[in-house]
Structure formats: C-alpha cells, structure tokens
C-alpha atoms as a PDB file:
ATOM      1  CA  UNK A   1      11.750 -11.945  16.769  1.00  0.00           C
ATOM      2  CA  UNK A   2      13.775  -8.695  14.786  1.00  0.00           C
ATOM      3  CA  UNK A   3      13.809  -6.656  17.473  1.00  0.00           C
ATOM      4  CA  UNK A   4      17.387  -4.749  16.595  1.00  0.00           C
ATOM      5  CA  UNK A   5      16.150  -1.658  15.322  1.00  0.00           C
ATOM      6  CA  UNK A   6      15.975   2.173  15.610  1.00  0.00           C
ATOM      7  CA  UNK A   7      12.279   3.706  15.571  1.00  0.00           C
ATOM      8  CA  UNK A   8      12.564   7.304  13.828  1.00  0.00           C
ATOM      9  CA  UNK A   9      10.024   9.279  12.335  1.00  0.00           C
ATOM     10  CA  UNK A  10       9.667  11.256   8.904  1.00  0.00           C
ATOM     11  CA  UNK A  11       7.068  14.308   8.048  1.00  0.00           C
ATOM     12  CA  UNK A  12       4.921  14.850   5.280  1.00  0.00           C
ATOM     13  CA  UNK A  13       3.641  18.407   5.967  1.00  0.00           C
ATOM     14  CA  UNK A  14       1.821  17.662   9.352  1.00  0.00           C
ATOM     15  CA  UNK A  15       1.745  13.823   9.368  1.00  0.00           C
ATOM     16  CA  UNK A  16       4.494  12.571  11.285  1.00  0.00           C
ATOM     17  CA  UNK A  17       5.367   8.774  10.119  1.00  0.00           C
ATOM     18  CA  UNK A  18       6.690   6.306  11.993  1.00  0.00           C
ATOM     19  CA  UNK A  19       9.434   3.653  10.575  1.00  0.00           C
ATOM     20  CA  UNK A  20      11.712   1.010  12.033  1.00  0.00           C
ATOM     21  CA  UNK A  21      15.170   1.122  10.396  1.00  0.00           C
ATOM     22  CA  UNK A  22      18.444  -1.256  10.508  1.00  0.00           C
ATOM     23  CA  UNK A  23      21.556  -1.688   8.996  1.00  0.00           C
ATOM     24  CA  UNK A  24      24.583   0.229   8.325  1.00  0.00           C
ATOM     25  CA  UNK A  25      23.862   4.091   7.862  1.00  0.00           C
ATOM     26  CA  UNK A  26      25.536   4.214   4.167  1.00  0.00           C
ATOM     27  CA  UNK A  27      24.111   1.217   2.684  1.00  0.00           C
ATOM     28  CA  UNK A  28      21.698   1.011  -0.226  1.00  0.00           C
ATOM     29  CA  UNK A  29      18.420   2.163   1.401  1.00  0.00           C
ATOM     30  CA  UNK A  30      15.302  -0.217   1.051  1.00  0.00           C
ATOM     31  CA  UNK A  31      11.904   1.300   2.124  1.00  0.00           C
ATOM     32  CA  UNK A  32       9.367  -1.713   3.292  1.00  0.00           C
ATOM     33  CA  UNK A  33       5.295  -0.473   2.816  1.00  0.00           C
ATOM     34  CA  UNK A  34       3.069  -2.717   4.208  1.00  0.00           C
ATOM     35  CA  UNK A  35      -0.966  -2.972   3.352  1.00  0.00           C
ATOM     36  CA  UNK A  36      -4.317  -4.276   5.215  1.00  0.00           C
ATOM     37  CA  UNK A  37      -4.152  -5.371   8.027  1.00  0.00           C
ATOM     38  CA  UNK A  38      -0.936  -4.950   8.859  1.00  0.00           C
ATOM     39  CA  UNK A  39       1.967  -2.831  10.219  1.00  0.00           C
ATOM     40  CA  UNK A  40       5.903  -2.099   9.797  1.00  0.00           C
ATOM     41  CA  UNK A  41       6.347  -5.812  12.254  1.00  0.00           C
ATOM     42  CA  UNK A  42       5.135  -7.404   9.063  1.00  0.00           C
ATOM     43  CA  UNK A  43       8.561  -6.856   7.340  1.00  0.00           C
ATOM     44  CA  UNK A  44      10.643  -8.313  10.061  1.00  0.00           C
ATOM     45  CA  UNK A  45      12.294 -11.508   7.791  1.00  0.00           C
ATOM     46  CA  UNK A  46      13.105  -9.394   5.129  1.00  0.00           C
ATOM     47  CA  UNK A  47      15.045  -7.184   7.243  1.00  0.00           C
ATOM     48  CA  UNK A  48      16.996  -9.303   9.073  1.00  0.00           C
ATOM     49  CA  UNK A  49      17.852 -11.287   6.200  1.00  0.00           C
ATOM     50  CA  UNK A  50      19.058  -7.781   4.234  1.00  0.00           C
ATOM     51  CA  UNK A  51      20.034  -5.399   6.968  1.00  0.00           C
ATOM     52  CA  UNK A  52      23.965  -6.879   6.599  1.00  0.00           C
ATOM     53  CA  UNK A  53      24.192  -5.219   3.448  1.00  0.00           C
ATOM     54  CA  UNK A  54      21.563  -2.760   3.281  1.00  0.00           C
ATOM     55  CA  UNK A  55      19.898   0.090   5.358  1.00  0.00           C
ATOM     56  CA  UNK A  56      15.949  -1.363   5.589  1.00  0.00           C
ATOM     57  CA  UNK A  57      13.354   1.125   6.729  1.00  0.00           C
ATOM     58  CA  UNK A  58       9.686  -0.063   7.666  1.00  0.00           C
ATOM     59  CA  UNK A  59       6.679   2.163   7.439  1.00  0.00           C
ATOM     60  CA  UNK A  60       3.829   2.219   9.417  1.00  0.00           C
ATOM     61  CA  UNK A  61       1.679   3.668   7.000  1.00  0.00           C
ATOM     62  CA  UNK A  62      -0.580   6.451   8.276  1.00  0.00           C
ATOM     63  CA  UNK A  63      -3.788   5.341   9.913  1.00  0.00           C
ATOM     64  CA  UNK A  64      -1.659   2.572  11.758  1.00  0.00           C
ATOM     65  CA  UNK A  65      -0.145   1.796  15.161  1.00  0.00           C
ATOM     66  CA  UNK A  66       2.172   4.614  15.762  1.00  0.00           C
ATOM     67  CA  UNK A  67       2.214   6.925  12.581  1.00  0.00           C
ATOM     68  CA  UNK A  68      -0.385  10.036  12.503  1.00  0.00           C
ATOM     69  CA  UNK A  69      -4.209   9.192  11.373  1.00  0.00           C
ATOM     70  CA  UNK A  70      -5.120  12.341  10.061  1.00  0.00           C
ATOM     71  CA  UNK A  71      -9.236  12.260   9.471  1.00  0.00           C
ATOM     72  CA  UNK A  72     -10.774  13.004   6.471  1.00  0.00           C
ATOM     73  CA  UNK A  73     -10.875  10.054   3.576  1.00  0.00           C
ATOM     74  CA  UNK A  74      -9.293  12.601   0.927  1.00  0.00           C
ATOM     75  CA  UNK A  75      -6.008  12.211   3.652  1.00  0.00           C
ATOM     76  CA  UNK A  76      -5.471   8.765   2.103  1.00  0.00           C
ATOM     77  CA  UNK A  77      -5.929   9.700  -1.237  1.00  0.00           C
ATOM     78  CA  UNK A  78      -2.869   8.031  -3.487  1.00  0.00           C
ATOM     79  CA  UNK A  79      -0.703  11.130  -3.865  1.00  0.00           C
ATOM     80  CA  UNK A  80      -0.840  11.811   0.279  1.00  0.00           C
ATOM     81  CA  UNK A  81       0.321   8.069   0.590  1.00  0.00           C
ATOM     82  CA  UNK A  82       3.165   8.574  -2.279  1.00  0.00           C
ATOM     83  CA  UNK A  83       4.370  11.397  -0.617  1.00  0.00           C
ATOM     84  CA  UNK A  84       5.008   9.228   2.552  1.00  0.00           C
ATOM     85  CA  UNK A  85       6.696   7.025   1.133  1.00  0.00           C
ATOM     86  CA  UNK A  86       9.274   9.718  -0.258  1.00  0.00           C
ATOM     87  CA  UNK A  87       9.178  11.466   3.463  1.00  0.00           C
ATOM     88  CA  UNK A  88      10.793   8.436   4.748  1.00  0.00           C
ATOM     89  CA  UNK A  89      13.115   8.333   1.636  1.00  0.00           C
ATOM     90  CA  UNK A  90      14.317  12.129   2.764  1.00  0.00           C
ATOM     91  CA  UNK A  91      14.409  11.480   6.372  1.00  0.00           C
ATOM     92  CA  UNK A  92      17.080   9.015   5.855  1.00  0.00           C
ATOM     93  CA  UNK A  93      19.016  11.470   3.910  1.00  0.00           C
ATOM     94  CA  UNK A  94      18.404   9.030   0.501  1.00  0.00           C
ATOM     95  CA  UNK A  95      17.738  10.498  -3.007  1.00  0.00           C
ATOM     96  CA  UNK A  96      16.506   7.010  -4.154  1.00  0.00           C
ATOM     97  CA  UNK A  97      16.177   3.893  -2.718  1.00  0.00           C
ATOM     98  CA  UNK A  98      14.547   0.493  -3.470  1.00  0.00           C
ATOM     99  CA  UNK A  99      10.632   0.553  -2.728  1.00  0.00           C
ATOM    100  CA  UNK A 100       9.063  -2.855  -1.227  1.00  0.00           C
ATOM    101  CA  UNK A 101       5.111  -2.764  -1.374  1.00  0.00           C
ATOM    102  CA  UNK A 102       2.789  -5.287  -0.352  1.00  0.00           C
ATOM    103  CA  UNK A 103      -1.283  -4.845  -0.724  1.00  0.00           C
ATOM    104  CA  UNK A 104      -1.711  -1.189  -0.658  1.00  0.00           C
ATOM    105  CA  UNK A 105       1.940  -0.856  -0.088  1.00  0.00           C
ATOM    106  CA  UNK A 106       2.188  -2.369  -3.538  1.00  0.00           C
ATOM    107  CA  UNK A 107      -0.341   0.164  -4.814  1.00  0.00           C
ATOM    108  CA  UNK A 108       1.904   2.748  -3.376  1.00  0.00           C
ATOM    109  CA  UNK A 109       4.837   1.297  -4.489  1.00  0.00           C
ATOM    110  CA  UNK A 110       3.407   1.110  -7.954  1.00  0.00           C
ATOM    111  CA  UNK A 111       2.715   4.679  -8.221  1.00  0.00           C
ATOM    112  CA  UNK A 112       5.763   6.202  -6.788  1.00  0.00           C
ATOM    113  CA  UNK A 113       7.640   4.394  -9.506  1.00  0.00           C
ATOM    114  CA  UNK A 114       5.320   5.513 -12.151  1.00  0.00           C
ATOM    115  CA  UNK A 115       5.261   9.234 -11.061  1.00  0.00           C
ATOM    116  CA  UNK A 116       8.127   9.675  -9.212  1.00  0.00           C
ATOM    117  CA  UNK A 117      10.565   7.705 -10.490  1.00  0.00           C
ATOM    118  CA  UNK A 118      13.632   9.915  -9.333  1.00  0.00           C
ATOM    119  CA  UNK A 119      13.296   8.265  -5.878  1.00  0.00           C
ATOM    120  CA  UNK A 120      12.521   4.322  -6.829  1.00  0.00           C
ATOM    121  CA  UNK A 121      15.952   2.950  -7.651  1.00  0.00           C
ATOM    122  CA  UNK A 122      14.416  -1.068  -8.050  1.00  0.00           C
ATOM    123  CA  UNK A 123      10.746  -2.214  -7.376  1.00  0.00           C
ATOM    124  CA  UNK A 124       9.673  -4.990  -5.621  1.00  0.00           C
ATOM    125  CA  UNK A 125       5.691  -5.934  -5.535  1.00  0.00           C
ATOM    126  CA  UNK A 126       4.194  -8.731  -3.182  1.00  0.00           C
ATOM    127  CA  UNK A 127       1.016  -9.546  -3.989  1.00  0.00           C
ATOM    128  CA  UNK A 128      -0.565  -6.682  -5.937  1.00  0.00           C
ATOM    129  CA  UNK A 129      -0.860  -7.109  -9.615  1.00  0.00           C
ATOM    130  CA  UNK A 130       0.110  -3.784 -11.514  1.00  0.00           C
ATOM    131  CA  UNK A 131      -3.388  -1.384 -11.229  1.00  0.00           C
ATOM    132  CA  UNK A 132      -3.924  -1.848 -14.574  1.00  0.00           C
ATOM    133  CA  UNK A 133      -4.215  -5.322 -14.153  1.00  0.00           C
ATOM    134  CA  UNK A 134      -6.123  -5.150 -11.160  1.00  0.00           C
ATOM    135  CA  UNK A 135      -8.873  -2.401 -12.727  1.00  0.00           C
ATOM    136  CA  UNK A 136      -9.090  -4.839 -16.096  1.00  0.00           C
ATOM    137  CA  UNK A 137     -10.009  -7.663 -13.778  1.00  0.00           C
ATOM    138  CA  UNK A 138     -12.264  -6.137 -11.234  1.00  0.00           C
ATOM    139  CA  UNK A 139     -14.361  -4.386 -14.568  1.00  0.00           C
ATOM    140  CA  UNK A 140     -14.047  -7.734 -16.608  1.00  0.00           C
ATOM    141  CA  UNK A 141     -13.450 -10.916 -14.948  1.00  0.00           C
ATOM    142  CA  UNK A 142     -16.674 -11.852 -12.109  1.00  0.00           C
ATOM    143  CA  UNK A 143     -14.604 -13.951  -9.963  1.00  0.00           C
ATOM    144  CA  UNK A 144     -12.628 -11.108  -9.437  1.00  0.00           C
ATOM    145  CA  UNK A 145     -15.437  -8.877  -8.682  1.00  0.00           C
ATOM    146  CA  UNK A 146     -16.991 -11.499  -6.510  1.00  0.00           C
ATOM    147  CA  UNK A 147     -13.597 -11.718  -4.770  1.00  0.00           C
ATOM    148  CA  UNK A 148     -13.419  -8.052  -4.766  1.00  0.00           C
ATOM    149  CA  UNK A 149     -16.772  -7.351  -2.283  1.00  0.00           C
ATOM    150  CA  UNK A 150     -15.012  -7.218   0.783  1.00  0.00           C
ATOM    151  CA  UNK A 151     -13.554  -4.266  -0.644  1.00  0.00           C
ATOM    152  CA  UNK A 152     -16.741  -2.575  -1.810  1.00  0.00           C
ATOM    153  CA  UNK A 153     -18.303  -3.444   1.544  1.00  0.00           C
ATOM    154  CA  UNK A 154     -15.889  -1.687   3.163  1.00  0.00           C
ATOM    155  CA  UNK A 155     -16.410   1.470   0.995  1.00  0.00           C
ATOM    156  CA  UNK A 156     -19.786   1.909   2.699  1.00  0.00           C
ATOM    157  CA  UNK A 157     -20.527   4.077   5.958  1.00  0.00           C
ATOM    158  CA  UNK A 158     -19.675   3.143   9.448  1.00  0.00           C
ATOM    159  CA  UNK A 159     -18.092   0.067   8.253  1.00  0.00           C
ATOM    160  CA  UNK A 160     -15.021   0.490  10.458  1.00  0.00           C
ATOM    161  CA  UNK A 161     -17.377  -0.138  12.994  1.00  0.00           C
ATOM    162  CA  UNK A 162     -17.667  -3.767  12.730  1.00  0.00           C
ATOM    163  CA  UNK A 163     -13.804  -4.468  12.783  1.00  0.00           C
ATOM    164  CA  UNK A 164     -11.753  -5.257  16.093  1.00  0.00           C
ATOM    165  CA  UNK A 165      -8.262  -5.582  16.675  1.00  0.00           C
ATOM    166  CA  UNK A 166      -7.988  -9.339  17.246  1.00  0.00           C
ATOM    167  CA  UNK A 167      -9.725 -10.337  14.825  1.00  0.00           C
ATOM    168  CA  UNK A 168      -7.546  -7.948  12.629  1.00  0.00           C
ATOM    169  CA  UNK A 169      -4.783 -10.203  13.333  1.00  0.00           C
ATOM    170  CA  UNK A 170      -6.569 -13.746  13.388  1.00  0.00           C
ATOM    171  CA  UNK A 171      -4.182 -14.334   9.769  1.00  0.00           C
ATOM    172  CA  UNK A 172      -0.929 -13.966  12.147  1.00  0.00           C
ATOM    173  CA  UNK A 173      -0.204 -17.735  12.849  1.00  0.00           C
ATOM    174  CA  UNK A 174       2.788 -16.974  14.932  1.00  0.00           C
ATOM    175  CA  UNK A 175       1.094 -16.627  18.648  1.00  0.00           C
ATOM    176  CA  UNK A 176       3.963 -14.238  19.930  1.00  0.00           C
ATOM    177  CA  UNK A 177       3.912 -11.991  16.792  1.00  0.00           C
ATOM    178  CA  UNK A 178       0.051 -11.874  17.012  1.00  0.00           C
ATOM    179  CA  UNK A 179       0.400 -10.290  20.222  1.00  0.00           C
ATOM    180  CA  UNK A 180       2.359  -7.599  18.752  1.00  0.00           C
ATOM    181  CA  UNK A 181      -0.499  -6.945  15.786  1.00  0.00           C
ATOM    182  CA  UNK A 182      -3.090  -7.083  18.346  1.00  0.00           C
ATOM    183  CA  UNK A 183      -1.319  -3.827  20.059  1.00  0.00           C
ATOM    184  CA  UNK A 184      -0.457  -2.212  17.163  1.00  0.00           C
ATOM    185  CA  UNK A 185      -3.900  -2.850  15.657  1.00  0.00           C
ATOM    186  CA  UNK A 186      -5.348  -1.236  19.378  1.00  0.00           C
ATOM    187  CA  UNK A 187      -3.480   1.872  18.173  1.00  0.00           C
ATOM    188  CA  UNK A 188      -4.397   2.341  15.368  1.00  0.00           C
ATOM    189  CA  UNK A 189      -7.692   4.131  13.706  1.00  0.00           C
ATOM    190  CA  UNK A 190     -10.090   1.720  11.751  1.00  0.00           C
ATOM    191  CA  UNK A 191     -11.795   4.171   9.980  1.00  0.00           C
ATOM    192  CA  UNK A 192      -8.290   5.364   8.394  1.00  0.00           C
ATOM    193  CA  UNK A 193      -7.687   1.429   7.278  1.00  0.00           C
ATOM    194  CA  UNK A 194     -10.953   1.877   5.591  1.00  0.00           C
ATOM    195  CA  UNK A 195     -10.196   5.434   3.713  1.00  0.00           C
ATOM    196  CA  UNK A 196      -7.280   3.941   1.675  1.00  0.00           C
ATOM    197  CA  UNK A 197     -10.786   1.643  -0.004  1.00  0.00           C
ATOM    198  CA  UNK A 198     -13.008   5.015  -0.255  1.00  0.00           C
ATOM    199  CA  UNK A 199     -10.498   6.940  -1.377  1.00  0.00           C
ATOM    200  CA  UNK A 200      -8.805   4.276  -4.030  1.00  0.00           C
ATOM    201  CA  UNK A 201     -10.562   1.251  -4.577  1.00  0.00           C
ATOM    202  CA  UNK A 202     -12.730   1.133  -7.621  1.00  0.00           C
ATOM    203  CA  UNK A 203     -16.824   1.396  -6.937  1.00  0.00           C
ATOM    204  CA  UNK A 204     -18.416  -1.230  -7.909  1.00  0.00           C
ATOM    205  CA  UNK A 205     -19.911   0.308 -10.656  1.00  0.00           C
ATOM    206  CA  UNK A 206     -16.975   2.069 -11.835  1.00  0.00           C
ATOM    207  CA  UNK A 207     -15.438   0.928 -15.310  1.00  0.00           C
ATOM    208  CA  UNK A 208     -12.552   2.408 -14.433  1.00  0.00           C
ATOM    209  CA  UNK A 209      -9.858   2.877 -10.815  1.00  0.00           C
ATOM    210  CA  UNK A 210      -8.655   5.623  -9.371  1.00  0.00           C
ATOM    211  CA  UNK A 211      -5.743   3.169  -8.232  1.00  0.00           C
ATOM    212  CA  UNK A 212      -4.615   2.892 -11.919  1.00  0.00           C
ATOM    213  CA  UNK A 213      -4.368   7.129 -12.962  1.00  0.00           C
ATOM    214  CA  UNK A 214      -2.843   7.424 -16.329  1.00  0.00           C
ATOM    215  CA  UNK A 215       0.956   7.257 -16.063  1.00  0.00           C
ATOM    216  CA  UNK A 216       4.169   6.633 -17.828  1.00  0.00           C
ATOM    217  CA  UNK A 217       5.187   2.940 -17.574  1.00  0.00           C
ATOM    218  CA  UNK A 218       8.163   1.904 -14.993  1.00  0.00           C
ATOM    219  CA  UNK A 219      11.320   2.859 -16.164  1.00  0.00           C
ATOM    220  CA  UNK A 220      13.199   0.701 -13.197  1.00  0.00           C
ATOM    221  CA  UNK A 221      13.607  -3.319 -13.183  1.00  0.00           C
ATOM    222  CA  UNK A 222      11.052  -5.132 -10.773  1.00  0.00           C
ATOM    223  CA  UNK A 223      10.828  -7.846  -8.783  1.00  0.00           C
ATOM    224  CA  UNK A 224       6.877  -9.978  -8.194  1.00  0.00           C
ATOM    225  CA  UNK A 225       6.172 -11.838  -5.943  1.00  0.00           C
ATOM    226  CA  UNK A 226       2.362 -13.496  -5.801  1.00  0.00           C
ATOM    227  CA  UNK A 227       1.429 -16.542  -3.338  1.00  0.00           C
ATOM    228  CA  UNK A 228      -1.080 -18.130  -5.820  1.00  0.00           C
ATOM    229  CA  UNK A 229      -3.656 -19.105  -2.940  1.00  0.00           C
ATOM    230  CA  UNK A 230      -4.608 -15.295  -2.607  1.00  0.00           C
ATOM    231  CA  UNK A 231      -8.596 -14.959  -2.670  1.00  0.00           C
ATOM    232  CA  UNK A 232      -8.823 -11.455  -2.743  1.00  0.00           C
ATOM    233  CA  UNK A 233      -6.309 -10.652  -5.678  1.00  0.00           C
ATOM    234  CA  UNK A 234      -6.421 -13.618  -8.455  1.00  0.00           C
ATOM    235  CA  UNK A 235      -3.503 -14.318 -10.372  1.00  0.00           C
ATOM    236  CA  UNK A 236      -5.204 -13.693 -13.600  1.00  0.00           C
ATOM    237  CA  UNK A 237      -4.548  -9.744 -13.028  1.00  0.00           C
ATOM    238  CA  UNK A 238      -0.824 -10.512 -13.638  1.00  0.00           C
ATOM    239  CA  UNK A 239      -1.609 -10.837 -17.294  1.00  0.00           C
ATOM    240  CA  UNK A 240      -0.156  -8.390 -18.931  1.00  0.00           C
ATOM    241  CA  UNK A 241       2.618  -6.926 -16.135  1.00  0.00           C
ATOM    242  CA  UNK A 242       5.668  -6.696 -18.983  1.00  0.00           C
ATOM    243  CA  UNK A 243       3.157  -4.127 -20.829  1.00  0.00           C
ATOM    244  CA  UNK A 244       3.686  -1.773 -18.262  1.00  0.00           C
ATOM    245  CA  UNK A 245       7.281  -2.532 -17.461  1.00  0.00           C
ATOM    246  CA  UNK A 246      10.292  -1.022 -19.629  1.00  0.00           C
ATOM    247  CA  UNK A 247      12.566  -3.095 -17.923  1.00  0.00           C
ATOM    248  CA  UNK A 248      13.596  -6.544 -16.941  1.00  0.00           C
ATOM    249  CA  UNK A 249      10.411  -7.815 -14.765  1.00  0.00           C
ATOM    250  CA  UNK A 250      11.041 -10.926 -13.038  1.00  0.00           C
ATOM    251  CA  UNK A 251       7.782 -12.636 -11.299  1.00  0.00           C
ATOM    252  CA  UNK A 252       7.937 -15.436  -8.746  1.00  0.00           C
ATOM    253  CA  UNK A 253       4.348 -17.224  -8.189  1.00  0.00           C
ATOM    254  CA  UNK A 254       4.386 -19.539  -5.061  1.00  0.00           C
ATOM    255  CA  UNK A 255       1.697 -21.866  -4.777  1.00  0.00           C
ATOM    256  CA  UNK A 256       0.841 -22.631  -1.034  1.00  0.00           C
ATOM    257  CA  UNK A 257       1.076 -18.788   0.136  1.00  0.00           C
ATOM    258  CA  UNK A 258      -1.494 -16.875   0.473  1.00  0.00           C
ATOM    259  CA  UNK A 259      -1.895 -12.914   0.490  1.00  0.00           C
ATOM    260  CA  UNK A 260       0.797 -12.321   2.963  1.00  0.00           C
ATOM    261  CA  UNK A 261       3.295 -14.164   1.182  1.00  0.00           C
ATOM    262  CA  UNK A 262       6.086 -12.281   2.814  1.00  0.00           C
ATOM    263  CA  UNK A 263       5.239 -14.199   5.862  1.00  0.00           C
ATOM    264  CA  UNK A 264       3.673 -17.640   4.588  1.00  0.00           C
ATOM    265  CA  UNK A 265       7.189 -18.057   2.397  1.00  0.00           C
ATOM    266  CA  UNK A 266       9.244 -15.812   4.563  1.00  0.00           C
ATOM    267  CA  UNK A 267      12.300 -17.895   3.492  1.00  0.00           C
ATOM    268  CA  UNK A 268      11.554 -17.840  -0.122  1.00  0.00           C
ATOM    269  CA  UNK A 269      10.572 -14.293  -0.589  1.00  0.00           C
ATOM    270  CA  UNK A 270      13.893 -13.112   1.522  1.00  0.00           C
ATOM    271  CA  UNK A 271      16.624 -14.953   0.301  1.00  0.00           C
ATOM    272  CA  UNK A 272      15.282 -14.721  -3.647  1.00  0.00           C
ATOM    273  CA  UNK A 273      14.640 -10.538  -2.708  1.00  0.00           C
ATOM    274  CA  UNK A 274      17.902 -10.624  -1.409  1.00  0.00           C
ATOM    275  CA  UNK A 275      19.681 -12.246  -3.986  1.00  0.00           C
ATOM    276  CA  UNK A 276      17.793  -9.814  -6.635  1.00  0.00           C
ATOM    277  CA  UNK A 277      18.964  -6.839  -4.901  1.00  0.00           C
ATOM    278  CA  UNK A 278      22.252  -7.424  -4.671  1.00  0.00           C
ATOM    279  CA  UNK A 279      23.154  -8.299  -8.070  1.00  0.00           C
ATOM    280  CA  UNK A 280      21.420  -5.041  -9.182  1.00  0.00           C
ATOM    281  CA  UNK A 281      21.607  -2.683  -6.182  1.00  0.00           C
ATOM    282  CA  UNK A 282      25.828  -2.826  -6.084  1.00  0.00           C
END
C-alpha cells in the first residue's frame, strides 16, 4: 500500500478538490487524473515509483470520494474539468507541470494540453486515444460503436440508479485495495460519474464529439500508453495520434492489460513513465 502522503485540497471557484501529494516540495510537479470508476488510490505505483525525484499530486476528480460533486450535468462540462486540473497545478504553487490522464483523465489531459498549454510541461495518456481518434472511430468504425453502448446507455435518465459501489470496484483484483474503492466509491455521487458521459461523450447519433472541440495540436512531447485488451476503447483509434502531435510522441501498446493498464502493468507503465520523465523533465 502508498500510504505516505499529504491530502490537500485546491479550488476552482466553489469546488473544492481533493488530491494526495508526495515527494520533495521543489521537485518537478506531476499531476495524476484518474477516469471511471476510479479515484486518486488508482495512481498509487506511479507515485511511489516517482515521488524520489518528483512532487506527484493525485486528483480525485469532482463527483468522487472526497472532492465536491457539484449538481447540474453542465458542472462536468470539459472546460469545468480543465480548470481542475490547473487548480491543483496553482495550489501547489506550479506554473506547469507534467499532466498524467487516464480514461476521462486522459480526455482532460488531452485538452488542457491543447488549450492550455502554458501549464502542461510533458503529457502522458493511458488508455485514451487522442479525441479525434476516438470521435473518427465511434462515427466510423461499428465495433467501436458497439463497444461504445455502455457509454450511450449511461447518457440516458436515472441511469446512475442502477450502479452500486461494489460492483464499481469488482475490476480491483487486489482484495485490500478493493476495500479502499468500495469506500471511496460510497462517497462519492453516481449521478456526477455519469455527467462527465452527458456532458462529453458523443450521442449516438452525433457525427461529431464534444470531447474533440476544435483546437491547436500539442505543442509538448507525449508519452501513450494502451493495454491492447481494452473493450471499451479499441486500439484502432490510435491511428493517426502523430497528426495531432508537434512533437516527439512515443506510444507503448501492452498486450495482456486491459483498460486500467496503470494497474494490470503497474511495473511496466512506472518504470518506462519514469524513465521518460526524467530524461525530459531535468
């Protein structure tokens, strides 16, 4: 268990955001955004394998165990969740820092670097193909939109309704660390977890994503990572990537790992993330 941490929180106008941090004060900041179903815990290999060297922050995005979960589905529209990210960034006294985004942390992570790239210093992306990708895909490619109805389903009323916390966290195969999801899942608001869909996710009729708004290309090198046995984002949406990328892009495909690849190749994804940073963050 990473257990040696701080728990702060950051404000973005009246959401107050809670974050675990480590590491020494004056290091290189790295900012960890987790996705669906998940929490800040999710991070916890990564930052013990970096906090040596650098100062690792984890969000709990809002909606989720101990952040705010303001109501209202335009609350979790992208620019609200952008803005988090860049709260936390502020509240550690950082004008840039790396961004780490998996799931919708990837889809935030993606559009922080596109429209504010002032704060993004490197990118790293774990399982979420660029939106572009992902919004060619879901419009072109029915596997993808096949894959995609989970998503869809959960734009509809009242779906929140049918979820419950342990079953939430029946993908954490560590029993101790499943525990910990069920609590944090027990404080957290479903029907928040279900705006960032409504308020992002393509319709299904839609021929085009609000998760992919028109926006300069990324100006700052990244770093992929996609566990190839992922059923709800196919690889084929990774076409493409070094279109939207005006620097070095360097993707690592793991076959095995599934969505949550930071956790099903824990060791992989931290020491080749660590190794990254360091010969680009000095």
């Amino acid at each position: 268990m990473f257990d040696r941490v701080d728990h702060r929180y950051a404000s973005n106008g009246d959401v107050r955001l809670h974050y675990a941090v480590a590491g020494p004060e004056d290091a290189p900041l790295v900012v960890f955004v987790h996705g669906f179903p998940d929490f800040w815990y999710s991070w916890r290999e990564q930052m013990a394998a970096l906090d040596d060297s650098f100062r690792v922050a984890a969000l709990d995005m809002r909606g989720y165990n101990l952040s705010d979960k303001p109501q209202g589905v335009d609350n979790y529209a992208m620019p609200h969740l952008v803005a988090d990210v860049a709260a936390v960034i502020a509240a550690e006294s950082a004008e840039s820092a790396v961004v780490v985004g998996h799931d919708w942390g990837g889809a935030v992570a993606w559009n922080i670097a596109m429209t504010r790239p002032g704060v993004v210093r490197l990118l790293v992306i774990l399982n979420l193909p660029h939106p572009r990708g992902l919004m060619r895909e879901i419009a072109n490619n029915p596997e993808q939109r096949r894959n995609s109805q989970y998503a869809f389903d959960f734009q509809q009323p009242d779906a929140h309704k049918a979820l419950q916390a342990d079953r939430l966290a029946g993908w954490v195969r560590d029993e101790a660390a499943r525990k910990r999801y069920v609590e944090a899942f027990e404080q957290s608001d479903f029907e928040a977890m279900l705006n960032y869909y409504k308020a992002n996710y393509p319709r299904p009729d839609a021929e085009t994503a609000t998760i992919a708004p028109e926006a300069p290309n990324v100006t700052m090198p990244v770093l992929m990572f996609h566990g190839l046995e992922d059923t709800a984002l196919l690889p084929g949406a990774l076409n493409g990537t070094w279109n939207w990328v005006d620097a070095d892009l360097t993707l690592v495909t793991v076959p095995g790992a599934s969505h949550f690849v930071q956790q099903d190749a824990a060791d992989l994804v931290s020491t080749t993330m660590r190794d990254w940073l360091r010969r680009r963050a000095e």
